[in-house]
Protein backbone atom coordinates (compact mmCIF):
# COMPACT_ATOMS: atom_id res chain seq x y z
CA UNK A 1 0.11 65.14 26.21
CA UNK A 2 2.98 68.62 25.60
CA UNK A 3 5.82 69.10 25.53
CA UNK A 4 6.19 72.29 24.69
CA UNK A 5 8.97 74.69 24.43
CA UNK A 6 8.10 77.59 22.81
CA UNK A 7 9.70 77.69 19.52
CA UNK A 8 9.39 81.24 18.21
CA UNK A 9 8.20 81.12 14.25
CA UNK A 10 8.22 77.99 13.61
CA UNK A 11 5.30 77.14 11.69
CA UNK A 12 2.39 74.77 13.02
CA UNK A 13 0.15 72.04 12.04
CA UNK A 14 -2.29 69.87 13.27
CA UNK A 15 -2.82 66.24 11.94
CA UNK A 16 -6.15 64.18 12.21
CA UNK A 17 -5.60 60.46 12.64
CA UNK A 18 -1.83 60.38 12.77
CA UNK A 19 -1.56 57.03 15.13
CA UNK A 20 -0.88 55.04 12.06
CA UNK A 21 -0.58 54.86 8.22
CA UNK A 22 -0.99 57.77 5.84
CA UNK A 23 -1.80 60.12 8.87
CA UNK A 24 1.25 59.44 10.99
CA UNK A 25 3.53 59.87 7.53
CA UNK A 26 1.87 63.13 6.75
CA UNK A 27 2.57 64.86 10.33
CA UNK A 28 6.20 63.06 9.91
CA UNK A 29 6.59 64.59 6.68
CA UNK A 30 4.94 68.03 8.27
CA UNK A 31 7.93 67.71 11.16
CA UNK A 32 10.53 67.39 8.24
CA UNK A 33 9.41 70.36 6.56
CA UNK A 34 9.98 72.47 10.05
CA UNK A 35 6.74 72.24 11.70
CA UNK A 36 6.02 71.98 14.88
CA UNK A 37 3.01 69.57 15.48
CA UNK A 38 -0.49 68.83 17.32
CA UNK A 39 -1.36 65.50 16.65
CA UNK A 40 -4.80 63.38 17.07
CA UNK A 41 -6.33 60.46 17.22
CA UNK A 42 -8.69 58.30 19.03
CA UNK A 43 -6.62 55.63 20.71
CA UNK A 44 -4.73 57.06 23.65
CA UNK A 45 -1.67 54.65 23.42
CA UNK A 46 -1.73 54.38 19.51
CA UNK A 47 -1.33 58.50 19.53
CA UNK A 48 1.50 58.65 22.53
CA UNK A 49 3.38 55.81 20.62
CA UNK A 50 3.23 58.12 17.20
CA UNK A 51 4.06 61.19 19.23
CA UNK A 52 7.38 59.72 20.49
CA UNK A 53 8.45 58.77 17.27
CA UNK A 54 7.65 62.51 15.57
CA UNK A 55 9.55 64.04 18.30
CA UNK A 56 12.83 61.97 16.93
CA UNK A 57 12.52 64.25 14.14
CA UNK A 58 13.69 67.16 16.58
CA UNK A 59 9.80 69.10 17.18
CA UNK A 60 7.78 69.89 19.61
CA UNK A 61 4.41 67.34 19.23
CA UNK A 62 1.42 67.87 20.94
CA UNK A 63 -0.37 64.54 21.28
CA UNK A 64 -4.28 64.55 22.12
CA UNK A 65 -6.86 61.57 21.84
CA UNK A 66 -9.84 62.82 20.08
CA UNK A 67 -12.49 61.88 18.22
CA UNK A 68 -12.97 64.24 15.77
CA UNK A 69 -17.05 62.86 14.86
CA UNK A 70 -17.40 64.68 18.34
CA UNK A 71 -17.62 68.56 17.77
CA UNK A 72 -16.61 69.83 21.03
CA UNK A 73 -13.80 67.22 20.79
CA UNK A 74 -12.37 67.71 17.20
CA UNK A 75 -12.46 71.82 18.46
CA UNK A 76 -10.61 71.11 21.39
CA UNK A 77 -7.92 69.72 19.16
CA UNK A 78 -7.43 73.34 16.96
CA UNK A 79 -7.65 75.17 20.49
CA UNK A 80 -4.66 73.54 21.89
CA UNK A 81 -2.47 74.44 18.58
CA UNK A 82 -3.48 77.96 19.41
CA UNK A 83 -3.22 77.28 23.68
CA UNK A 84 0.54 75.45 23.05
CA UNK A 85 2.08 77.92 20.14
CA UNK A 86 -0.46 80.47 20.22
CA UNK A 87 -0.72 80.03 16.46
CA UNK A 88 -1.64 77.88 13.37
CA UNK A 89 -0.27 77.57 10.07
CA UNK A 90 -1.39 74.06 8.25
CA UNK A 91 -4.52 71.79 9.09
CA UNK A 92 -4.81 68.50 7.45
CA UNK A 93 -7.63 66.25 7.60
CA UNK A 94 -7.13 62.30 7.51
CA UNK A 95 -9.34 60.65 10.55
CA UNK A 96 -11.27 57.66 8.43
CA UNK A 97 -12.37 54.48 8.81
CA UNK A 98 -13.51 52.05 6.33
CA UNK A 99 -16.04 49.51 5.90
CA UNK A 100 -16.49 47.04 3.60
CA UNK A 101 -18.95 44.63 2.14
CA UNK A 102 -22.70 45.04 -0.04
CA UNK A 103 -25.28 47.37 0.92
CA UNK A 104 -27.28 44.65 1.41
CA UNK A 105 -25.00 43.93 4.52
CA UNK A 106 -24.79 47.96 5.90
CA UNK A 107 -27.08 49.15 8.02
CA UNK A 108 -27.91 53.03 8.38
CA UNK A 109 -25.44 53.32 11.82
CA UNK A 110 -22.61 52.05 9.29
CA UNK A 111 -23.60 55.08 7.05
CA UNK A 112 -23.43 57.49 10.36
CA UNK A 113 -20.26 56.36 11.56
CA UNK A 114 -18.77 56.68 8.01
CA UNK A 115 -20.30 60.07 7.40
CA UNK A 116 -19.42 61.13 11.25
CA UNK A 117 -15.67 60.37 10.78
CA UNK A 118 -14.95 61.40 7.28
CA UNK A 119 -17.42 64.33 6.46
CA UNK A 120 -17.99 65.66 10.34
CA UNK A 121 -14.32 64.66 11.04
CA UNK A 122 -13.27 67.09 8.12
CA UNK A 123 -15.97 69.92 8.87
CA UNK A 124 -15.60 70.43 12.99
CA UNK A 125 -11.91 71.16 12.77
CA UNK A 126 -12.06 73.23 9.73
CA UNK A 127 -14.67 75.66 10.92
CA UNK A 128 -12.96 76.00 14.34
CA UNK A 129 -9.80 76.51 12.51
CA UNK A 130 -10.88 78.68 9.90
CA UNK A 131 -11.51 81.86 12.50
CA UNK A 132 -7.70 81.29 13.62
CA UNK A 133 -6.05 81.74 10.14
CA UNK A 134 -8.70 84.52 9.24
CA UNK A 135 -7.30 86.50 11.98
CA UNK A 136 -3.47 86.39 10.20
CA UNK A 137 -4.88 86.46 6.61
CA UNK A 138 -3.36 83.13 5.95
CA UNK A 139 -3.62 79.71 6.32
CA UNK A 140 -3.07 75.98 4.52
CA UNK A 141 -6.10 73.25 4.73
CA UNK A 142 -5.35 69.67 3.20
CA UNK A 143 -8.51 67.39 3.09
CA UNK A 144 -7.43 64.10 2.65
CA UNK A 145 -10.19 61.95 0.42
CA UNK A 146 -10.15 59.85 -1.57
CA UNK A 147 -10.84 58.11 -5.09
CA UNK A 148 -13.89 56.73 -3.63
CA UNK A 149 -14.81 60.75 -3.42
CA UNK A 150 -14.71 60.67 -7.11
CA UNK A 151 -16.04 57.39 -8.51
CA UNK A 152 -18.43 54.78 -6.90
CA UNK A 153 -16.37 51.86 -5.76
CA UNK A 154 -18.39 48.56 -4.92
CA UNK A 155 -18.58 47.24 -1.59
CA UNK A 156 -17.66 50.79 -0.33
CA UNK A 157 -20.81 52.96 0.64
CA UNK A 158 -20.68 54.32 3.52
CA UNK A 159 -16.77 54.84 2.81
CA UNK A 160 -17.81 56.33 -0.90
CA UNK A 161 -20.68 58.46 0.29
CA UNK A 162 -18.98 60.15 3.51
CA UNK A 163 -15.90 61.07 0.88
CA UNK A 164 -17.92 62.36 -1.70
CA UNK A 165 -19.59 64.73 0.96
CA UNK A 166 -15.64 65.52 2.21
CA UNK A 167 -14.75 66.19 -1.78
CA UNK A 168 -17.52 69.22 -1.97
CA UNK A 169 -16.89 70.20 1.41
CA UNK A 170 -13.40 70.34 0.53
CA UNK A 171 -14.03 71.83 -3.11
CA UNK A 172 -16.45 74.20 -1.53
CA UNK A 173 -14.19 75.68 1.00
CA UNK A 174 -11.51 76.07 -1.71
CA UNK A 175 -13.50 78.41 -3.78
CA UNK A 176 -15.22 80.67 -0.56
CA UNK A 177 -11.31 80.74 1.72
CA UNK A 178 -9.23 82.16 -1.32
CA UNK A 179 -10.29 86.03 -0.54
CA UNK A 180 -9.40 85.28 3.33
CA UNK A 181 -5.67 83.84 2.03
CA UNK A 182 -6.46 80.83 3.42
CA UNK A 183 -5.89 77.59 0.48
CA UNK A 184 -7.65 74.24 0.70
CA UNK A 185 -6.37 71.45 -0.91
CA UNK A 186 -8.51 68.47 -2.01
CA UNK A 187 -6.69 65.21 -1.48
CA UNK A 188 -7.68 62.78 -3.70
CA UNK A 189 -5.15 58.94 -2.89
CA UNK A 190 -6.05 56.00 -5.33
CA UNK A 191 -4.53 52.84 -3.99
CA UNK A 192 -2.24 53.09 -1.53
CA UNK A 193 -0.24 50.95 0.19
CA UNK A 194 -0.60 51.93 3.89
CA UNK A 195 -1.81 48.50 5.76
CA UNK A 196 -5.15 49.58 6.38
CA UNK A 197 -6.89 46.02 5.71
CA UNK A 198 -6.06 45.33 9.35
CA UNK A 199 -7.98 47.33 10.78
CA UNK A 200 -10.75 48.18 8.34
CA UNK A 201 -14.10 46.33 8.99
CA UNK A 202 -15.78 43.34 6.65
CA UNK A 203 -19.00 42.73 6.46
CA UNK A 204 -20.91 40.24 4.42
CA UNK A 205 -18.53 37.04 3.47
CA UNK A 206 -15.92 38.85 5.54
CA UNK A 207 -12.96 36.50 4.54
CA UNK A 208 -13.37 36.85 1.10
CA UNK A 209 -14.24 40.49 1.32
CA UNK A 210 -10.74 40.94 2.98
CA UNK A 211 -9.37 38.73 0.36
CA UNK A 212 -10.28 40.90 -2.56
CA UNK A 213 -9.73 44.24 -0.91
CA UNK A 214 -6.37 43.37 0.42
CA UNK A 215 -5.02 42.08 -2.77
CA UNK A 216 -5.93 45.37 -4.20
CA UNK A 217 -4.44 46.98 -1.71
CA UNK A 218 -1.24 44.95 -2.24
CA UNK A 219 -1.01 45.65 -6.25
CA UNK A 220 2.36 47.20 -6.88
CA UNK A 221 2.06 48.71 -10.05
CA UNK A 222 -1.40 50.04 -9.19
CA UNK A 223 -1.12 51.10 -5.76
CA UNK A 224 1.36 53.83 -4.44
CA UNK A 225 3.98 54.09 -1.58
CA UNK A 226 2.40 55.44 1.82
CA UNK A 227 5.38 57.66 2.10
CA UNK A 228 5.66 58.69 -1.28
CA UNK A 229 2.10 59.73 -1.16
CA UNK A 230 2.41 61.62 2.12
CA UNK A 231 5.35 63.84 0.49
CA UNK A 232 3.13 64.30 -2.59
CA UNK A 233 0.53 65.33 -0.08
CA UNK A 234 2.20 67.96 1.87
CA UNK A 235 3.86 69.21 -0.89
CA UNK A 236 0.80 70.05 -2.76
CA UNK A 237 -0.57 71.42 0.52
CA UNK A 238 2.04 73.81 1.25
CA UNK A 239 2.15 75.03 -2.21
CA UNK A 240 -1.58 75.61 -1.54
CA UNK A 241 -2.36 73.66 -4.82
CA UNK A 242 -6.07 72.93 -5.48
CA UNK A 243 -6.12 69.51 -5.92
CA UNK A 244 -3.74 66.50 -5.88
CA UNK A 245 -4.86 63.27 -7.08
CA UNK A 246 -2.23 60.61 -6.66
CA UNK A 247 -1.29 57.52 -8.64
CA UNK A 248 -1.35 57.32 -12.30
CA UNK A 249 -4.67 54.58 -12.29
CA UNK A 250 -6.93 57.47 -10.04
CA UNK A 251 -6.21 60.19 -12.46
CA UNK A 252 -7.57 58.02 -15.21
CA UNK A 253 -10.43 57.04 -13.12
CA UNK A 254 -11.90 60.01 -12.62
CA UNK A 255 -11.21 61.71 -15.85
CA UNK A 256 -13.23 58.63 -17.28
CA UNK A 257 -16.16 58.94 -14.56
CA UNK A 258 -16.29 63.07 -14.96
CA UNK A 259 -16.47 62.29 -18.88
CA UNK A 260 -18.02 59.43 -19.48
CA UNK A 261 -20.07 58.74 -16.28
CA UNK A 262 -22.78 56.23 -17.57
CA UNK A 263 -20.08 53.81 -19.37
CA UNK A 264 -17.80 53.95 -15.78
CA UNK A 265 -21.17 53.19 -13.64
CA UNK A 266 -21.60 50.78 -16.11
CA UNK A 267 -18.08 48.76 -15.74
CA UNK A 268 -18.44 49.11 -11.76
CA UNK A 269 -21.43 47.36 -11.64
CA UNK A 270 -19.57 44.61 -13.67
CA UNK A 271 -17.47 44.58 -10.93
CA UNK A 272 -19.82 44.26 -8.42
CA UNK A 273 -21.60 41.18 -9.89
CA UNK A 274 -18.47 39.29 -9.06
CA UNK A 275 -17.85 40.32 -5.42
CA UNK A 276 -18.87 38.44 -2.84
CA UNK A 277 -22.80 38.36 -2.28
CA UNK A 278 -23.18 37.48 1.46
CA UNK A 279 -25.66 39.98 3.54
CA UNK A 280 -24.62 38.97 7.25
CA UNK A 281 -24.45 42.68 8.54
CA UNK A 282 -22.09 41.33 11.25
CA UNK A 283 -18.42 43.43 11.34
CA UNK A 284 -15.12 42.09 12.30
CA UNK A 285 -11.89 43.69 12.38
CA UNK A 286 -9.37 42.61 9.13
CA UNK A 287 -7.25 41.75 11.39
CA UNK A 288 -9.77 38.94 12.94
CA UNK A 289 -10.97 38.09 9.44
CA UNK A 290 -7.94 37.29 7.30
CA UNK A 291 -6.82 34.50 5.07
CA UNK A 292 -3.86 32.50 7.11
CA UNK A 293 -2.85 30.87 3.73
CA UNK A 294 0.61 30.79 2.39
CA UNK A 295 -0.87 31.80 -1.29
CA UNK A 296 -2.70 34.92 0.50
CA UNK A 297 0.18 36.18 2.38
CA UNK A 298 2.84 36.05 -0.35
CA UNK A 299 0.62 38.05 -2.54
CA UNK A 300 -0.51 40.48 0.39
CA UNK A 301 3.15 41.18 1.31
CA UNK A 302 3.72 44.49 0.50
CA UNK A 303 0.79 45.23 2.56
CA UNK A 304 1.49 43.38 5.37
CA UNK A 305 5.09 45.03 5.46
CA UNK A 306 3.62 48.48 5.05
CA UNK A 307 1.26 47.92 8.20
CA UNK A 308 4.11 46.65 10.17
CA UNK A 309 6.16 49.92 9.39
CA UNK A 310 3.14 52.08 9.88
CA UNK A 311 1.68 51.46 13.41
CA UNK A 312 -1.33 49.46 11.48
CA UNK A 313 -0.33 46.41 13.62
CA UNK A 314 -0.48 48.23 17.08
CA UNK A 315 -3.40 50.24 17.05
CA UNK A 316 -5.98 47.73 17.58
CA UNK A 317 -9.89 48.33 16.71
CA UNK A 318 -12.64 46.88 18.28
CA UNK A 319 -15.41 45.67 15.91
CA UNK A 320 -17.63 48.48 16.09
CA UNK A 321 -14.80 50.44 14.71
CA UNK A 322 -14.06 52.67 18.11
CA UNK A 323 -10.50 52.04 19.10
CA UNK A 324 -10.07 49.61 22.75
CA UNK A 325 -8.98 52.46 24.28
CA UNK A 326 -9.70 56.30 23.53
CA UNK A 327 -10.77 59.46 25.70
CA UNK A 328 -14.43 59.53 25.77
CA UNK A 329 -14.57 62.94 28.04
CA UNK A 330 -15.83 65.53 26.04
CA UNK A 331 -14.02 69.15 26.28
CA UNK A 332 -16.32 71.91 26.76
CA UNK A 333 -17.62 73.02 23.64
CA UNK A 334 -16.57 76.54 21.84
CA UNK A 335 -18.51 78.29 18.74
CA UNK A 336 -16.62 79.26 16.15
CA UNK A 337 -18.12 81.43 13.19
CA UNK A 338 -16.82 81.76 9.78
């Protein structure tokens, strides 16, 4: 969906998975900056819905469903910025999913999906957009990661190795787009408090994985405001800052792992020896899987609040992690070159 009314110089940006959470607060903080938006996701209501808000912040939004694991699709999504406003200024990278539970419970179509949404997902728009800001000598890219990019996190594999792959794409592009004037940013969240246990998927003891991961999620003085994040985000972006790693407990994190790698593997496999052992490779939704207790939801609060606020609630997600409803019709497919 456009509504376009061609708006002269005002910068543009395209968002990957801004239904919900961090994604919708980035292209909201995007809007407030002056930009004029092209926003994606796969769920064809959960994207209209976001759309309608970010045009209360007085843009023009381009909404399109997308999958950006599908290359013809995620390229379809760059070549409307340029078909609607003929230009484009900012790209930023957040389409993820995460699973959750042992290895002993993933199966190697968990590891595709992960690596097909958050490495592919980052990669297909990039190189289409790459020849558009090559052709003005300028450009912003923001990859949004994650800490699991940086250090191992149990019960997180396909999550941990599909952002580790997005990290060196990310880092990679950084060092090889600087002589075109185009900046990447690497994106690197810790904890944040976005309301994404609803709709992430549990495998193994599913209720107690949820439990666990949730509670984390929920941590005040570890985790971090979705919004505050998103300003962080765009902020570094814009400035065309390297990286950005965000909340005080990530930064440690990895400046442990990157010097002392051997005594951090060693701690996180402490941690794993106390998570939840069951291998039933069957997924549910968070949603589908969570604790009703009055103990679980006082301590889960923030998180629960933060979904509400942040389109987590709405956008419901079928168990094999493909949204109820989403355009499946493939664009026809352009080649881009760097």
């Amino acid at each position: 969906m456009s509504d376009v009314s061609n708006t002269a110089d005002r910068p543009v940006a395209v968002v990957t998975g801004a239904s919900r959470g961090l994604g919708f607060l980035l292209a909201r903080e995007l809007a407030r900056q002056g930009h004029d938006l092209v926003v994606c996701a796969r769920s064809t209501e959960g994207i209209a819905r976001a759309g309608a808000e970010l045009r209360r912040e007085g843009v023009t939004v381009s909404t399109v469903a997308a999958d950006v694991s599908v290359r013809a699709e995620a390229e379809a999504v760059v070549a409307r910025a340029v078909a609607d406003f003929n230009r484009l200024d900012v790209l930023v990278t957040n389409a993820g999913i995460i699973q959750v539970g042992p290895v002993s419970a993933m199966t190697v179509d968990d590891f595709a999906m992960a690596m097909g949404t958050m490495y592919w997902g980052v990669a297909y728009p990039v190189l289409a957009a790459v020849p558009v800001m090559r052709r003005v000598g300028d450009g912003r890219i923001v990859a949004v990661t994650s800490l699991g990019g940086k250090v191992p996190a149990p019960h997180l594999l396909p999550y941990v190795a599909a952002k580790h792959a997005a990290v060196g794409f990310s880092e990679g592009l950084c060092v090889e787009l600087a002589k075109y004037g185009i900046s990447v940013t690497t994106a690197v969240p810790g904890l944040m408090r976005t309301g994404s246990p609803d709709n992430a998927l549990f495998k193994g003891n599913r209720t107690a994985e949820h439990a666990w991961f949730t509670i984390a999620d929920s941590l005040p003085f570890v985790t971090m405001d979705a919004e505050r994040a998103a300003r962080a985000i765009v902020r570094a972006g814009l400035r065309g800052q390297a990286e950005i790693i965000l909340t005080p407990a990530a930064k440690v994190a990895v400046r442990a792992h990157g010097l002392l790698p051997g005594l951090t593997t060693r701690a996180l496999s402490l941690v794993d020896r106390m998570l939840p052992r069951n291998e039933n490779a069957t997924a549910q939704p968070g949603r589908a899987v969570a604790s009703r207790s009055a103990w679980f939801r006082w301590i889960t609060t923030l998180t629960r609040q933060a979904a509400a606020r942040w389109h987590e609630v709405d956008d419901r997600t079928v168990a094999d992690g493909r949204p109820a409803s989403a355009s499946r019709a493939a664009p026809a497919q352009t080649r881009n070159s760097l």
